[in-house]
C-alpha atoms as a PDB file:
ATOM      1  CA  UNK A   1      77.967 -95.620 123.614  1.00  0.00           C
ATOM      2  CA  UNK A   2      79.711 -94.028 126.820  1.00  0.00           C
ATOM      3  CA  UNK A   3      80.054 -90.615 124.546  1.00  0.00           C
ATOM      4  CA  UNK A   4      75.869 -90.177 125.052  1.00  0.00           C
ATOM      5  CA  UNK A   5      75.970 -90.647 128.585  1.00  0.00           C
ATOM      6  CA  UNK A   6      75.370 -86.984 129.719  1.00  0.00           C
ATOM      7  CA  UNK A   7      77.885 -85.678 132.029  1.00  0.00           C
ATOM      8  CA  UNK A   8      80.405 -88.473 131.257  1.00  0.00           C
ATOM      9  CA  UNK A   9      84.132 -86.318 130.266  1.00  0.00           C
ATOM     10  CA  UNK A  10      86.116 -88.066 127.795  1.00  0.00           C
ATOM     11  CA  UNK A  11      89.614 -86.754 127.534  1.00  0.00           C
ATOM     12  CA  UNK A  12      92.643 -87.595 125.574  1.00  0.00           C
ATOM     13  CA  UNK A  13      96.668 -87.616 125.972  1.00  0.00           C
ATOM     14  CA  UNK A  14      98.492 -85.393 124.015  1.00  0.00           C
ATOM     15  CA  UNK A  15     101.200 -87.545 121.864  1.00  0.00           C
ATOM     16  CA  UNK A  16     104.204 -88.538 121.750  1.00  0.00           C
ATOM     17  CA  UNK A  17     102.675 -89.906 125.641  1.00  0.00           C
ATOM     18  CA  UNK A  18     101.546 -93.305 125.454  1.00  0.00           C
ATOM     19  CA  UNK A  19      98.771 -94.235 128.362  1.00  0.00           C
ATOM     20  CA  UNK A  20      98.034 -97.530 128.380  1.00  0.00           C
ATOM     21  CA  UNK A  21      96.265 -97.526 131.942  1.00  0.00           C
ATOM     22  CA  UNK A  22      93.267 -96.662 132.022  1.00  0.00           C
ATOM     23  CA  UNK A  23      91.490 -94.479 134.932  1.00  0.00           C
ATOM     24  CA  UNK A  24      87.771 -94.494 135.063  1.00  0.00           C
ATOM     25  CA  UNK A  25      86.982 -92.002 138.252  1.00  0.00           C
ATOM     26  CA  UNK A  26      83.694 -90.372 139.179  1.00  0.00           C
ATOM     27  CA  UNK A  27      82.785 -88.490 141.998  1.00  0.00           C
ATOM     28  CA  UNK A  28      79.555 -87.059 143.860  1.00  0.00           C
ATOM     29  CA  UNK A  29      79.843 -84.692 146.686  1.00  0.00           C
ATOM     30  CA  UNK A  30      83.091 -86.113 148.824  1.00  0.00           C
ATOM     31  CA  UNK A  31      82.116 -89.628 147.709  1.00  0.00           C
ATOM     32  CA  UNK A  32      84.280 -90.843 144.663  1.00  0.00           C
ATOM     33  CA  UNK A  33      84.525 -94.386 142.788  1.00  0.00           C
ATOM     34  CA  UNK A  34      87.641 -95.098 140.604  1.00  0.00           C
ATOM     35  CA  UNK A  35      88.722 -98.419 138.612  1.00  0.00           C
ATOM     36  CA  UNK A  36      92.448 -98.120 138.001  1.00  0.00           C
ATOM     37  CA  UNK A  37      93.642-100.511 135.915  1.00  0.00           C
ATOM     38  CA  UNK A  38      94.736-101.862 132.334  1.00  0.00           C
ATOM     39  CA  UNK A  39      91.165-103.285 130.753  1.00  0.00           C
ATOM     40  CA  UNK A  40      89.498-101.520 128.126  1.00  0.00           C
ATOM     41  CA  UNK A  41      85.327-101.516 129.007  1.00  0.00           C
ATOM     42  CA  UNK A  42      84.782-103.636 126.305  1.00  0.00           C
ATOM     43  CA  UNK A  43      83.923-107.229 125.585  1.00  0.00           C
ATOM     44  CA  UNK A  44      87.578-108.457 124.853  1.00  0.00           C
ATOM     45  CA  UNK A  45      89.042-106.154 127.482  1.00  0.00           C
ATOM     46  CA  UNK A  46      86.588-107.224 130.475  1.00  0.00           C
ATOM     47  CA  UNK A  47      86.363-111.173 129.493  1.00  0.00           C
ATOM     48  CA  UNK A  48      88.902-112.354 126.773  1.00  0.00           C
ATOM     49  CA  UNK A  49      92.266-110.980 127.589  1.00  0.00           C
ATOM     50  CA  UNK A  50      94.646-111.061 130.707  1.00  0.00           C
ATOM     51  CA  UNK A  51      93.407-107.667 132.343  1.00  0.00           C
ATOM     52  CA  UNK A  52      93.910-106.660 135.795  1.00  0.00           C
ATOM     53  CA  UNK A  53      91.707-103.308 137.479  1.00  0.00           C
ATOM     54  CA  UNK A  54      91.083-102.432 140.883  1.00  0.00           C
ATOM     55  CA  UNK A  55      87.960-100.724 141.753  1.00  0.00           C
ATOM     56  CA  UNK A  56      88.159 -98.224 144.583  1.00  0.00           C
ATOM     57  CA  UNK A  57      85.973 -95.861 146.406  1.00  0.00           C
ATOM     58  CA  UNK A  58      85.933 -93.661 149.356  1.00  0.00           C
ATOM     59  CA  UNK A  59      85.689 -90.299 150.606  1.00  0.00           C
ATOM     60  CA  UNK A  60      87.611 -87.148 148.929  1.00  0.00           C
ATOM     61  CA  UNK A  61      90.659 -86.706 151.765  1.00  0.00           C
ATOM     62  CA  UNK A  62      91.163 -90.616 152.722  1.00  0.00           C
ATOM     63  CA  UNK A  63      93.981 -92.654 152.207  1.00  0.00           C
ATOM     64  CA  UNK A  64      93.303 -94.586 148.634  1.00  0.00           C
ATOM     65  CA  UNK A  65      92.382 -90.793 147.551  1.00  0.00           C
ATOM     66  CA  UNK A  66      95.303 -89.209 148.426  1.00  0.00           C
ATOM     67  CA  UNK A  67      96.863 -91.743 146.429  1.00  0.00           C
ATOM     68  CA  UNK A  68      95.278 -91.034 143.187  1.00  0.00           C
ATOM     69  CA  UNK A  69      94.641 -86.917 143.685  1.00  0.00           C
ATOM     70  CA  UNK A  70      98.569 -86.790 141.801  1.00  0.00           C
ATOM     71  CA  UNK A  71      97.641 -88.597 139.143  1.00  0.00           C
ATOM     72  CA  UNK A  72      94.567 -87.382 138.379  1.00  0.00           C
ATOM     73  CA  UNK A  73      95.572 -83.614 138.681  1.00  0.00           C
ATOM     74  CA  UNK A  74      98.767 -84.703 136.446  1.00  0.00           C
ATOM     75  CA  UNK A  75      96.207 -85.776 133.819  1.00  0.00           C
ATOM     76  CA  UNK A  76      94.137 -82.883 133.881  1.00  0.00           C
ATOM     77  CA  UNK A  77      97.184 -81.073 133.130  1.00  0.00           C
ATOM     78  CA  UNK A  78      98.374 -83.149 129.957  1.00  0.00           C
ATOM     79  CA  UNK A  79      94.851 -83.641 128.669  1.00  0.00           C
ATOM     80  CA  UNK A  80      92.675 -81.851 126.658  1.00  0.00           C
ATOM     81  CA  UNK A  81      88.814 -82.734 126.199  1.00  0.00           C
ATOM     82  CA  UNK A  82      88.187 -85.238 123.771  1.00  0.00           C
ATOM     83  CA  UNK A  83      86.986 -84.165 120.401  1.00  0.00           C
ATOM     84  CA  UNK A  84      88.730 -80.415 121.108  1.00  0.00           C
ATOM     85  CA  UNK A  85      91.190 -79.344 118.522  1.00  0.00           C
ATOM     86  CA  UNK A  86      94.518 -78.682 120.584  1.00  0.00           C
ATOM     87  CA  UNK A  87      95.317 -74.651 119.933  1.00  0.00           C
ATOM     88  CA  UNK A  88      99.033 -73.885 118.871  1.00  0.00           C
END
């Protein structure tokens, strides 16, 4: 279901990597929202099993952002959009 929502980017890791946390970020304007955490958004993830996620949001340039702005750049660099064909 989150594949139809327009504008939503899915992206994948390049193997042999093996992500289990899980980084849901968006961002409008300088305002940004991010959940960092290990729970899947699904039913088992978000109710049945022993999950922890921290939602965050801010302002592109505060602390909690310049916390995250490594990571997030270090996946855009490993990742590739989802459903794309890696080129060799």
């Amino acid at each position: 279901m989150l594949a139809k929502v327009v504008g939503l980017k899915h992206h994948r890791i390049a193997f042999p990597l093996c992500l289990h946390t899980k980084l849901y970020y968006g961002r409008r304007g300088n305002h940004y929202r991010t959940i960092l955490g290990s729970a899947n958004i699904t039913s088992g993830g978000l109710w049945e099993s022993e999950e922890l996620s921290y939602f965050i949001e801010g302002h592109v340039g505060d602390e909690a952002y310049l916390e995250i702005a490594p990571y997030l750049q270090k996946l855009s660099s490993l990742t590739q959009p989802f459903g794309r064909a890696k080129a060799d």
